[in-house]
N, C-alpha and C. Protein backbone atom coordinates (compact mmCIF):
# COMPACT_ATOMS: atom_id res chain seq x y z
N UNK A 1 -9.22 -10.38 17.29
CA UNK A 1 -8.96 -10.70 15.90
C UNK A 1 -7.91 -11.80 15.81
N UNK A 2 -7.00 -11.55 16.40
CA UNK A 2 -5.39 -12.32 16.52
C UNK A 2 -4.84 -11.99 17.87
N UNK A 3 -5.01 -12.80 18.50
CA UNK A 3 -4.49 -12.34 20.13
C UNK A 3 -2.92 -12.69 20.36
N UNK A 4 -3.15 -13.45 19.17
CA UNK A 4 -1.57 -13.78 19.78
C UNK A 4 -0.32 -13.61 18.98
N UNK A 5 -0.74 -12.75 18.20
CA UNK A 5 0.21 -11.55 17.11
C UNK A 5 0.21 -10.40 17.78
N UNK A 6 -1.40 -10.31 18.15
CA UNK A 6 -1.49 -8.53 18.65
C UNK A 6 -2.57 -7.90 17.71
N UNK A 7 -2.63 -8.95 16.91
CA UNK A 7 -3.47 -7.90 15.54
C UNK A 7 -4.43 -8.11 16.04
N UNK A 8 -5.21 -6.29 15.98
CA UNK A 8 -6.73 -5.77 16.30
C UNK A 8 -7.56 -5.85 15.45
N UNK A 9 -7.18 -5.74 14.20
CA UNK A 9 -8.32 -6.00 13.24
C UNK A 9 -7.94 -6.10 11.80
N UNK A 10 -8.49 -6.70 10.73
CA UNK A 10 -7.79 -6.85 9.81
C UNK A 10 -8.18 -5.64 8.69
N UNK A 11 -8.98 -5.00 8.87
CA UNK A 11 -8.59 -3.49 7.39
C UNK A 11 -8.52 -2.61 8.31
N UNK A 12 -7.51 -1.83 8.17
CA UNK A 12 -6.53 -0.78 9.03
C UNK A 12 -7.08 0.52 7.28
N UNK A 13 -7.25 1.65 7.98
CA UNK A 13 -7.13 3.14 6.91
C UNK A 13 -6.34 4.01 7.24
N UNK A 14 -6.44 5.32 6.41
CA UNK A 14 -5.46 5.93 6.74
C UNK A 14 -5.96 6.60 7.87
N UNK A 15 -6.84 6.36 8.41
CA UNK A 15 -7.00 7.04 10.15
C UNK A 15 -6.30 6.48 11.13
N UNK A 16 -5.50 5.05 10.74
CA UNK A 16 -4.66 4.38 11.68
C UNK A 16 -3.76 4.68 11.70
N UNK A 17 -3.13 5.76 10.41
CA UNK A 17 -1.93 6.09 10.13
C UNK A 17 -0.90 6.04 11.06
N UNK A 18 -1.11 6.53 12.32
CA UNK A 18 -0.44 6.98 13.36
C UNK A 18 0.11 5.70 13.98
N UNK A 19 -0.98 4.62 13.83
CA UNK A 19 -0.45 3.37 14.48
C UNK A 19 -0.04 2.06 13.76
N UNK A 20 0.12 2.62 12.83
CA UNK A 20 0.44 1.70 11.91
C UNK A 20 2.47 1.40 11.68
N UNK A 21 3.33 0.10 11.41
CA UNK A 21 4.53 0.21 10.82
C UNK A 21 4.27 -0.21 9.95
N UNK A 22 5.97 0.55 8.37
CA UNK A 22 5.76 0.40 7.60
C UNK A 22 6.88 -0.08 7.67
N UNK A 23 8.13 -0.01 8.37
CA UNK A 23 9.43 -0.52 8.18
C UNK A 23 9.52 -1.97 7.87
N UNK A 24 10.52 -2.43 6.84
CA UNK A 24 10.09 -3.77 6.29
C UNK A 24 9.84 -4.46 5.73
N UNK A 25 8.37 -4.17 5.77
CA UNK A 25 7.89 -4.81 4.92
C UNK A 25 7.88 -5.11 3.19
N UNK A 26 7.82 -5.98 2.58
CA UNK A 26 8.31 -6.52 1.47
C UNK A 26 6.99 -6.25 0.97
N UNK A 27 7.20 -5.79 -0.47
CA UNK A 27 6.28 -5.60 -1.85
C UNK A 27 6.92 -6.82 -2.52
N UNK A 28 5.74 -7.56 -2.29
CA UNK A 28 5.98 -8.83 -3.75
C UNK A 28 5.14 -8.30 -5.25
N UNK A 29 4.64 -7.16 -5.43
CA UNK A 29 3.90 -6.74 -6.25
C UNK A 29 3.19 -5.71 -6.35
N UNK A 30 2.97 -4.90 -7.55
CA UNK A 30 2.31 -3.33 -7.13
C UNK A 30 1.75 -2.92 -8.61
N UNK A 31 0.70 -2.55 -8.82
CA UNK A 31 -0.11 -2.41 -9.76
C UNK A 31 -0.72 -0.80 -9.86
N UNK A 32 -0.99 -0.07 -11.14
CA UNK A 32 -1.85 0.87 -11.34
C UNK A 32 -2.96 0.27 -11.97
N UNK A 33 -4.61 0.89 -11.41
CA UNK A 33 -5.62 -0.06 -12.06
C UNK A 33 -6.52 1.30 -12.23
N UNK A 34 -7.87 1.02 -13.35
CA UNK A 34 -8.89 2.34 -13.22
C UNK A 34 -8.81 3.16 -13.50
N UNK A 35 -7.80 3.75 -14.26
CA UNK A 35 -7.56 4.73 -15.68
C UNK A 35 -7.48 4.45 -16.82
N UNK A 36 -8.54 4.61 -17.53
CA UNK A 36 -8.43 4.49 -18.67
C UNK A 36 -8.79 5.38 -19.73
N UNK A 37 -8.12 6.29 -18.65
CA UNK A 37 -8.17 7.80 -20.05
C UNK A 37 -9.35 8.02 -20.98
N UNK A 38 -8.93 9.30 -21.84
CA UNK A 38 -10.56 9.41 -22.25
C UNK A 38 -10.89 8.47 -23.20
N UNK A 39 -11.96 8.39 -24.25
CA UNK A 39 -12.49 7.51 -24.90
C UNK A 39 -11.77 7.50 -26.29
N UNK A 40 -11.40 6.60 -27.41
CA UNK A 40 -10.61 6.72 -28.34
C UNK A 40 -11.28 7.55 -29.41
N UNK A 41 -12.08 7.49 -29.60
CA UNK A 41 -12.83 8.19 -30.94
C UNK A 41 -13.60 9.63 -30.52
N UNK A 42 -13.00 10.24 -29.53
CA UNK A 42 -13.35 11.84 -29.79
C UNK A 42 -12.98 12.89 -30.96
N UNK A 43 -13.38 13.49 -30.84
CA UNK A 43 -13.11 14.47 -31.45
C UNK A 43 -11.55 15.61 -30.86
N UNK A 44 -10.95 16.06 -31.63
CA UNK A 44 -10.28 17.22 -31.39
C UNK A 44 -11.00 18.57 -30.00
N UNK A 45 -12.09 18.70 -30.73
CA UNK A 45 -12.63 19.49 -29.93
C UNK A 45 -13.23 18.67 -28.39
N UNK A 46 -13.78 17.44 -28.42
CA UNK A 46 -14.30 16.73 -27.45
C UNK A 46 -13.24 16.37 -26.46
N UNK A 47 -12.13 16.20 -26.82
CA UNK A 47 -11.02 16.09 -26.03
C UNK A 47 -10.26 16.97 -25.20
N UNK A 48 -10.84 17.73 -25.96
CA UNK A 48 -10.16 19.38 -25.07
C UNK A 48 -11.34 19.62 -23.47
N UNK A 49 -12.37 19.11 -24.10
CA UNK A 49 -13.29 19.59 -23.35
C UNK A 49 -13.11 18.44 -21.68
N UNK A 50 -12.56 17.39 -22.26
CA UNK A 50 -12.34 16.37 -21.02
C UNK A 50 -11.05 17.13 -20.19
N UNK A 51 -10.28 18.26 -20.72
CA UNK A 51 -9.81 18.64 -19.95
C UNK A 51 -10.37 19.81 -19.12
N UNK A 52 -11.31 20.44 -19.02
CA UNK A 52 -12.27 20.89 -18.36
C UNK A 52 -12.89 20.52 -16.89
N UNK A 53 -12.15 19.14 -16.68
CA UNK A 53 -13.18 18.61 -15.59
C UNK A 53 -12.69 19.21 -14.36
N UNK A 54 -13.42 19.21 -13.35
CA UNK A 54 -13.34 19.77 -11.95
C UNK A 54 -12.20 18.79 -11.25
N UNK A 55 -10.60 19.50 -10.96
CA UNK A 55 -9.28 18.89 -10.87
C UNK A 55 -10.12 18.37 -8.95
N UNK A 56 -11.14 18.89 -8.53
CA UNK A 56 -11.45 18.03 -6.75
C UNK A 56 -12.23 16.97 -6.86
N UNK A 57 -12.36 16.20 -8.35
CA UNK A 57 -13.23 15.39 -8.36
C UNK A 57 -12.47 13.94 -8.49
N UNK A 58 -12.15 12.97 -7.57
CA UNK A 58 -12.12 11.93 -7.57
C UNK A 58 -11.71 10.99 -9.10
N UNK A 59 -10.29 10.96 -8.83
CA UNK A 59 -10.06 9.88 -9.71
C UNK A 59 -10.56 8.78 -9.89
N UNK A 60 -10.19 7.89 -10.88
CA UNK A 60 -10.56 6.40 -10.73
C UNK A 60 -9.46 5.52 -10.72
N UNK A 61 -8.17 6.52 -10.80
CA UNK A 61 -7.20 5.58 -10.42
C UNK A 61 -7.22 5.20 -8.93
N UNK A 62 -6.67 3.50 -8.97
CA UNK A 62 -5.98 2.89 -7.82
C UNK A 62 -4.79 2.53 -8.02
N UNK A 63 -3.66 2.68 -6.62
CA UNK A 63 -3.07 2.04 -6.85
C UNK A 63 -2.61 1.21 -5.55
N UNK A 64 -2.25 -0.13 -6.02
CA UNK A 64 -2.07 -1.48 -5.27
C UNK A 64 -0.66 -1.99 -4.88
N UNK A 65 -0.42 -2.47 -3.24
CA UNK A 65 -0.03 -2.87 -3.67
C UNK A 65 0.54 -4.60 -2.18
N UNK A 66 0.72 -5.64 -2.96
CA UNK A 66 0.78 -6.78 -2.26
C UNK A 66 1.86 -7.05 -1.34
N UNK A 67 1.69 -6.93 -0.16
CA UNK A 67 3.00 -7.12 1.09
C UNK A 67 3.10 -8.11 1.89
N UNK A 68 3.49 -7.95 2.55
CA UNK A 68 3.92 -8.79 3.89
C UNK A 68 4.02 -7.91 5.00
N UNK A 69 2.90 -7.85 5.72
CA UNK A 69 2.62 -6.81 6.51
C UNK A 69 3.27 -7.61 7.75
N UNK A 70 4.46 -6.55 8.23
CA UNK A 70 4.90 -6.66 9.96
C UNK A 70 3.96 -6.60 11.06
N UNK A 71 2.89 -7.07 11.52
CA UNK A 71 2.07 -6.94 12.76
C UNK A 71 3.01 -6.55 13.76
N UNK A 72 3.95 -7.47 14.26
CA UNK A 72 4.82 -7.02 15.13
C UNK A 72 5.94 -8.02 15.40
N UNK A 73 7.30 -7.48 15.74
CA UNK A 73 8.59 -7.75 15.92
C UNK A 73 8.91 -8.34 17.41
N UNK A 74 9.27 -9.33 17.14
CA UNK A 74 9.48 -10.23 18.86
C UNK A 74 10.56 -9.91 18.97
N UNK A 75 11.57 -9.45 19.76
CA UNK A 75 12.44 -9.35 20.42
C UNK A 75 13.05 -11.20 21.14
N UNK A 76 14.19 -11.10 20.82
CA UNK A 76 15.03 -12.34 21.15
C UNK A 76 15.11 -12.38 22.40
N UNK A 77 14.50 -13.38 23.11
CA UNK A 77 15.68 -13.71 24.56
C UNK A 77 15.93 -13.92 25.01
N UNK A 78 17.08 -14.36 23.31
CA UNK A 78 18.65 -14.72 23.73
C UNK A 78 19.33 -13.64 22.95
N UNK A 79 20.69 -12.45 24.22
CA UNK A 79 21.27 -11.43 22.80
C UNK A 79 21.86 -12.28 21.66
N UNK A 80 22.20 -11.39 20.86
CA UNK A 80 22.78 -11.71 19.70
C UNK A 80 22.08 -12.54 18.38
N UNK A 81 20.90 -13.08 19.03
CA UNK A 81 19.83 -13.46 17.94
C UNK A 81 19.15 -12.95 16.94
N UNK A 82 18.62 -13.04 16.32
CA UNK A 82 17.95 -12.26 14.77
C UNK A 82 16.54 -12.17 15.61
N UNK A 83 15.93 -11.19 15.43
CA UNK A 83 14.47 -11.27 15.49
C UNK A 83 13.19 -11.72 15.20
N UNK A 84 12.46 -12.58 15.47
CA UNK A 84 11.10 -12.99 15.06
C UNK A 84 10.17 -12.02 15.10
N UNK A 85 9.24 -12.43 13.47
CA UNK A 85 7.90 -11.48 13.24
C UNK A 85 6.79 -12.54 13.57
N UNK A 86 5.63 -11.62 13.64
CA UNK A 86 4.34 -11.93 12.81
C UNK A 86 4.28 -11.24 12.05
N UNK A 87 3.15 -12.05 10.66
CA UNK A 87 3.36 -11.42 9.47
C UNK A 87 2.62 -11.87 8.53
N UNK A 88 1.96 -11.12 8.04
CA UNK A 88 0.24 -11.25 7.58
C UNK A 88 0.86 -10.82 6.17
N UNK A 89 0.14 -11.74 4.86
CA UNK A 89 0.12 -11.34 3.61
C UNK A 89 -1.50 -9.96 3.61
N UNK A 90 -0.99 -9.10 3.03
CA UNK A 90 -2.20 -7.73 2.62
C UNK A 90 -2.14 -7.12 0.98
N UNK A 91 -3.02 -6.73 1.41
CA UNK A 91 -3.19 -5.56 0.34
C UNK A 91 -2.94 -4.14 0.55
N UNK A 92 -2.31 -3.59 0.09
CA UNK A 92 -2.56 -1.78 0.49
C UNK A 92 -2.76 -1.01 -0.89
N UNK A 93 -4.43 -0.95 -0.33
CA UNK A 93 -4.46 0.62 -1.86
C UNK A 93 -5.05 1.77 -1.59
N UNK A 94 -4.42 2.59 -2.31
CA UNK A 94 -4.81 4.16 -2.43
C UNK A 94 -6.00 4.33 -3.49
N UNK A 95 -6.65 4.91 -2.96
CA UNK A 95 -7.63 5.29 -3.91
C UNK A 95 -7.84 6.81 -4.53
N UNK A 96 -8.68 7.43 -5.38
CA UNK A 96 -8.34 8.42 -6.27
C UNK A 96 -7.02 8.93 -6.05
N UNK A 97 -6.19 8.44 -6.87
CA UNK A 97 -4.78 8.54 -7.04
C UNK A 97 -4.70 9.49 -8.05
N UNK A 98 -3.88 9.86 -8.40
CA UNK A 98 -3.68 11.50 -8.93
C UNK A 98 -2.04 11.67 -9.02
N UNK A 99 -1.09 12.31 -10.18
CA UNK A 99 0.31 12.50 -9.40
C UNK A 99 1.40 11.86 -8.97
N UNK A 100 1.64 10.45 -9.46
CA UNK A 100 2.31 9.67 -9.61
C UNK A 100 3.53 10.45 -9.73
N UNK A 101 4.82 10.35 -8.64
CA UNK A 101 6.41 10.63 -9.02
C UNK A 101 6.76 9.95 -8.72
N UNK A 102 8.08 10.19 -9.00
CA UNK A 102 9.12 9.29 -8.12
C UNK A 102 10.28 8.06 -9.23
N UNK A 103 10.84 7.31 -8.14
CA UNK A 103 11.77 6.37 -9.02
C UNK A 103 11.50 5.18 -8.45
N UNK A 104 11.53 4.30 -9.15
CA UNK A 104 11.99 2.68 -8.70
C UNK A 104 14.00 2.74 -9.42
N UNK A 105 14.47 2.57 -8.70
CA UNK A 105 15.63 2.56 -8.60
C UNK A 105 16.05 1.10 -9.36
N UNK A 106 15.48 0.02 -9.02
CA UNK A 106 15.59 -1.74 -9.52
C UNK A 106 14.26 -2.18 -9.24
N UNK A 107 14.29 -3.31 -10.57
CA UNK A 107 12.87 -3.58 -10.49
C UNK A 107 13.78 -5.51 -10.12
N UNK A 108 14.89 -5.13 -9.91
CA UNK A 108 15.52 -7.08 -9.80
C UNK A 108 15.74 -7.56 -8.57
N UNK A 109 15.51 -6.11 -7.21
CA UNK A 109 15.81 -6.85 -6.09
C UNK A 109 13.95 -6.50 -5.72
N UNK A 110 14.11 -7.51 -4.80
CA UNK A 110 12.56 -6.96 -4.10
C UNK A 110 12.47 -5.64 -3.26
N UNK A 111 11.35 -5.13 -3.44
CA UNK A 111 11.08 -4.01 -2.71
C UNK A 111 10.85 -4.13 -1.20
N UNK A 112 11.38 -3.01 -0.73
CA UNK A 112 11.50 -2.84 0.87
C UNK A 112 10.74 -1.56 1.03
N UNK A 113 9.68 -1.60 1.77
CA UNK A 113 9.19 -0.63 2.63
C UNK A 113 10.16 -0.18 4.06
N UNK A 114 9.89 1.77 4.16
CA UNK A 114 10.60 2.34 4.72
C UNK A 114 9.91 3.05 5.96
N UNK A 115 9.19 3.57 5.23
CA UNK A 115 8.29 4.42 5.41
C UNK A 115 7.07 5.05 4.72
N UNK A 116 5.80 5.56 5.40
CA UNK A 116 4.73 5.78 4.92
C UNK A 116 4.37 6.82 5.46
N UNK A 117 4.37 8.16 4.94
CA UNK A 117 3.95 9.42 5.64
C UNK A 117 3.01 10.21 4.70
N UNK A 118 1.87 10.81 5.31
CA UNK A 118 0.62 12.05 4.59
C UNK A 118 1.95 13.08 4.69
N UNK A 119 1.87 14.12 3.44
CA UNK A 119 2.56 15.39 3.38
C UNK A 119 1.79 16.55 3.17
N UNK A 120 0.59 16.41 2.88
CA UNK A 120 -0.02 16.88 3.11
C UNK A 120 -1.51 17.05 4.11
N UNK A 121 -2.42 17.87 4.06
CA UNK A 121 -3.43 17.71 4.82
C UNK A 121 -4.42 16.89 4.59
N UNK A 122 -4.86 15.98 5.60
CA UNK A 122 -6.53 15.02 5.03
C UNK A 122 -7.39 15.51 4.65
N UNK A 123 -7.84 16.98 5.18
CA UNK A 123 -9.19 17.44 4.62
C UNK A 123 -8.34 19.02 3.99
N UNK A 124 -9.04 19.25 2.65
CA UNK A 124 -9.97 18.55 1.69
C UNK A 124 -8.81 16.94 1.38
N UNK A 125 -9.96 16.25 1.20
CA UNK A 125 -9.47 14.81 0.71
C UNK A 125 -8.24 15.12 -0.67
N UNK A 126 -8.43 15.88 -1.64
CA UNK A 126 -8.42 15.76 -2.99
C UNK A 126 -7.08 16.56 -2.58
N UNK A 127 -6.36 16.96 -1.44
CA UNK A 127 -5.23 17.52 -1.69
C UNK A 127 -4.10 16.86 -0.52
N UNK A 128 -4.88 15.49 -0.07
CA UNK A 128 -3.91 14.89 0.32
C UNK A 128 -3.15 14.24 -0.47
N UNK A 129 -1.47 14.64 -0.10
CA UNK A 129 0.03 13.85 -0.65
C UNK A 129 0.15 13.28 0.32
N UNK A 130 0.97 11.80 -0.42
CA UNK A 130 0.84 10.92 0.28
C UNK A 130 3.15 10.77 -0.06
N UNK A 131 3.66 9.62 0.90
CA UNK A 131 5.18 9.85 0.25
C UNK A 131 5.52 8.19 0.90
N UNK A 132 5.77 7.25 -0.33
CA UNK A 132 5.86 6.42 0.32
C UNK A 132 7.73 5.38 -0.17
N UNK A 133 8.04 5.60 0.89
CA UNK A 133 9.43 5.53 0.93
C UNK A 133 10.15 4.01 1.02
N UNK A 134 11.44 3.37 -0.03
CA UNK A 134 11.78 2.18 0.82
C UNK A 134 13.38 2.28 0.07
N UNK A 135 13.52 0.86 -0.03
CA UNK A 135 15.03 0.33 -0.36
C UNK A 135 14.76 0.58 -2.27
N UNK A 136 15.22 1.53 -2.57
CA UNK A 136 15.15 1.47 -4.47
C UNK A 136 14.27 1.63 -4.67
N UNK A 137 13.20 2.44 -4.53
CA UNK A 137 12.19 3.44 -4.78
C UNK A 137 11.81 4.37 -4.03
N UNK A 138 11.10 5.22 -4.51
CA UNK A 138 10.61 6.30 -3.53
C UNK A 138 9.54 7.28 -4.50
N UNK A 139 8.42 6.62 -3.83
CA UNK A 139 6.71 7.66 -4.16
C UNK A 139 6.17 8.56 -3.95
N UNK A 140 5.65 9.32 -4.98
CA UNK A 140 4.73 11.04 -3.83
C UNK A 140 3.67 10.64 -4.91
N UNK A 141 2.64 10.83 -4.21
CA UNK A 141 1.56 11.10 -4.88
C UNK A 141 0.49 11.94 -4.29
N UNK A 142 -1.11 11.92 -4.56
CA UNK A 142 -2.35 12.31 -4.19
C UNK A 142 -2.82 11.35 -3.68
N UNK A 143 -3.53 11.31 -2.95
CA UNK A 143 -4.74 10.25 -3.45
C UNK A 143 -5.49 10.45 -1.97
N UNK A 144 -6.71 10.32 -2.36
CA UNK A 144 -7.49 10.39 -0.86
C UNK A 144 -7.65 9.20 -0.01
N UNK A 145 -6.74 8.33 -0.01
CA UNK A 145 -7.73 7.75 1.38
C UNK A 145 -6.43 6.56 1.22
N UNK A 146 -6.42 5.68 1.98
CA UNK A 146 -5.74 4.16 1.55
C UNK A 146 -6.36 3.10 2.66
N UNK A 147 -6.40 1.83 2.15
CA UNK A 147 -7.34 1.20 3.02
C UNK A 147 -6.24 -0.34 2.93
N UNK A 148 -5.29 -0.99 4.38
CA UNK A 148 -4.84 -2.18 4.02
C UNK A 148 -5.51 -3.21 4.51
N UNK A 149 -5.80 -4.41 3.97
CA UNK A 149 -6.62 -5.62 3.96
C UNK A 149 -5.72 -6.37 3.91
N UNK A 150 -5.56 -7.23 5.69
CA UNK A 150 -5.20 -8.22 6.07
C UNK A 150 -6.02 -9.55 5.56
N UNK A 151 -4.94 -10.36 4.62
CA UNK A 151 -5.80 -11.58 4.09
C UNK A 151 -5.94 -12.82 4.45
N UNK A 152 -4.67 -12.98 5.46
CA UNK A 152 -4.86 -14.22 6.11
C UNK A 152 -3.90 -14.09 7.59
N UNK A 153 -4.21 -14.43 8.69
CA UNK A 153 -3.46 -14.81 9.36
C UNK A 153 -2.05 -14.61 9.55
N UNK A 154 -1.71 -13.68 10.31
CA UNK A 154 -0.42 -14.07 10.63
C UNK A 154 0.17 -14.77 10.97
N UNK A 155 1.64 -15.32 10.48
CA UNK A 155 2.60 -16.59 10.63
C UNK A 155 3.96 -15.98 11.41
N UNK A 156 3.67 -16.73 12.49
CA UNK A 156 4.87 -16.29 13.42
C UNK A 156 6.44 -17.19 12.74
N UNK A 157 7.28 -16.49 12.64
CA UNK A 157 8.92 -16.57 11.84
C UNK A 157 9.38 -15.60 11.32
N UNK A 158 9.90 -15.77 9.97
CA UNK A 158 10.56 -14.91 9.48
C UNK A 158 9.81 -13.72 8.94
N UNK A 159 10.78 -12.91 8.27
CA UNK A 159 9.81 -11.45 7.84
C UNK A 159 9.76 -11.58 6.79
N UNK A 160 9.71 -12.23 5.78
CA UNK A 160 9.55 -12.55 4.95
C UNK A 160 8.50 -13.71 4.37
N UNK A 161 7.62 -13.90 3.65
CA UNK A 161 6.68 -15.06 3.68
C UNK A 161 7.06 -15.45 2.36
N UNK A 162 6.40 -17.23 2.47
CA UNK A 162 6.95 -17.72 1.24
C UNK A 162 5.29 -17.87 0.54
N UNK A 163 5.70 -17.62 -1.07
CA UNK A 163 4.86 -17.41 -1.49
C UNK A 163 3.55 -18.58 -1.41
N UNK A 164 3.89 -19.80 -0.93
CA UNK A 164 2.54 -21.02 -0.35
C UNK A 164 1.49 -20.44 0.61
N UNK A 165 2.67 -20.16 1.45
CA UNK A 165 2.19 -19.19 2.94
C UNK A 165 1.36 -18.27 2.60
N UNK A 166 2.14 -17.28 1.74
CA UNK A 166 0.72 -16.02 1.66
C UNK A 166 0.13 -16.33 0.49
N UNK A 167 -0.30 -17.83 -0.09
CA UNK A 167 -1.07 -17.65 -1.05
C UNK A 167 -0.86 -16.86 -2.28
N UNK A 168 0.37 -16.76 -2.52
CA UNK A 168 0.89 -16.36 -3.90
C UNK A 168 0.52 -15.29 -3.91
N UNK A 169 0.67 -14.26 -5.41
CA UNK A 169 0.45 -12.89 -5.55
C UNK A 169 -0.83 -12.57 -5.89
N UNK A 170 -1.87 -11.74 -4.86
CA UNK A 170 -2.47 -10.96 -5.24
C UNK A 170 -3.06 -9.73 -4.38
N UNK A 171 -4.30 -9.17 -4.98
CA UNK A 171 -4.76 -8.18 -4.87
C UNK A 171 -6.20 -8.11 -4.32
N UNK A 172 -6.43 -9.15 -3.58
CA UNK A 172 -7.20 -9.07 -2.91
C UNK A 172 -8.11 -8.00 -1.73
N UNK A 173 -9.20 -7.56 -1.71
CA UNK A 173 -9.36 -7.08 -0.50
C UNK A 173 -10.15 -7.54 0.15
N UNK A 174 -10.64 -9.12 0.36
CA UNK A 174 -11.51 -9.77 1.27
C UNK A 174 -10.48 -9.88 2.64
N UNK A 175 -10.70 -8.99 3.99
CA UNK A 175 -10.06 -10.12 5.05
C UNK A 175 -10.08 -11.14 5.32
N UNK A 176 -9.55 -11.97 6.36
CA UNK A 176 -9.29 -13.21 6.61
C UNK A 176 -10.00 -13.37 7.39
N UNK A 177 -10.86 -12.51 8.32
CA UNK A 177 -11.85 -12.57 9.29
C UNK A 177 -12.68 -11.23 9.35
């Protein structure tokens, strides 16, 4: 895929979980999409009844969100130097999302990824928690599955990309190969 980052392939799921880092990496952007609640002109009674639905059935929420994915950390060497990345602009979304907590602490510094851990079990799908941790926020949710889409190439430098580099903000999930 990228031999000379290391990167194996560009859409990673949550079956990679295990081999995946999350430390790092920068959220330039993060979106809820695909809820749009019930329909405006029900009825009293019709509305009650949308709460009826079967709670193992697949949301339509997603949620998104745009990074700067760490492939991997070069080690200096020379001591005392700062470290070089590779570092791929992505996408990461969760799908039937469910359960939204948590805080954003500041919405004025950029977000830092910490960590990314399941808290709960994969199967049944519909009762995996998901907990996704950084610098001034911190997430729990549901959601069954998450799928990240590498969009272009990794750029060996800093850990940080400038927005030319990764092609500005979005939400893409076409890979780059």
């Amino acid at each position: 895929m990228h031999p000379e980052s290391g990167l194996t392939k560009a859409r990673w799921t949550d079956q990679d979980l295990d081999a995946m880092s999350w430390h790092a990496c920068q959220i330039h952007a993060l979106a809820v999409t695909d809820d749009e609640g019930p329909p405006d002109d029900l009825t009293p009674e019709e509305f009650l009844e949308q709460d009826d639905l079967d709670d193992t059935a697949p949301s339509g929420m997603a949620l998104h969100f745009d990074l700067d994915y760490i492939v991997r950390r070069v080690k200096p060497s020379v001591p005392g130097r700062s470290y070089e990345f590779w570092v791929a602009p992505a996408t990461l979304i969760f799908g039937s999302v469910t359960g939204i907590t948590g805080d954003l602490r500041s919405i004025c510094l950029p977000l830092e990824m910490r960590n990314l851990r399941r808290l709960g079990p994969a199967i049944p799908r519909h009762e995996a928690r998901w907990h996704l941790e950084g610098r001034d926020f911190d997430l729990r949710f549901h959601a069954w599955d998450f799928g990240l889409h590498i969009r272009r190439p990794p750029r060996y430098g800093r850990r940080v990309l400038r927005r030319a580099d990764r092609g500005g903000i979005g939400f893409d999930t076409r890979p780059f190969a």
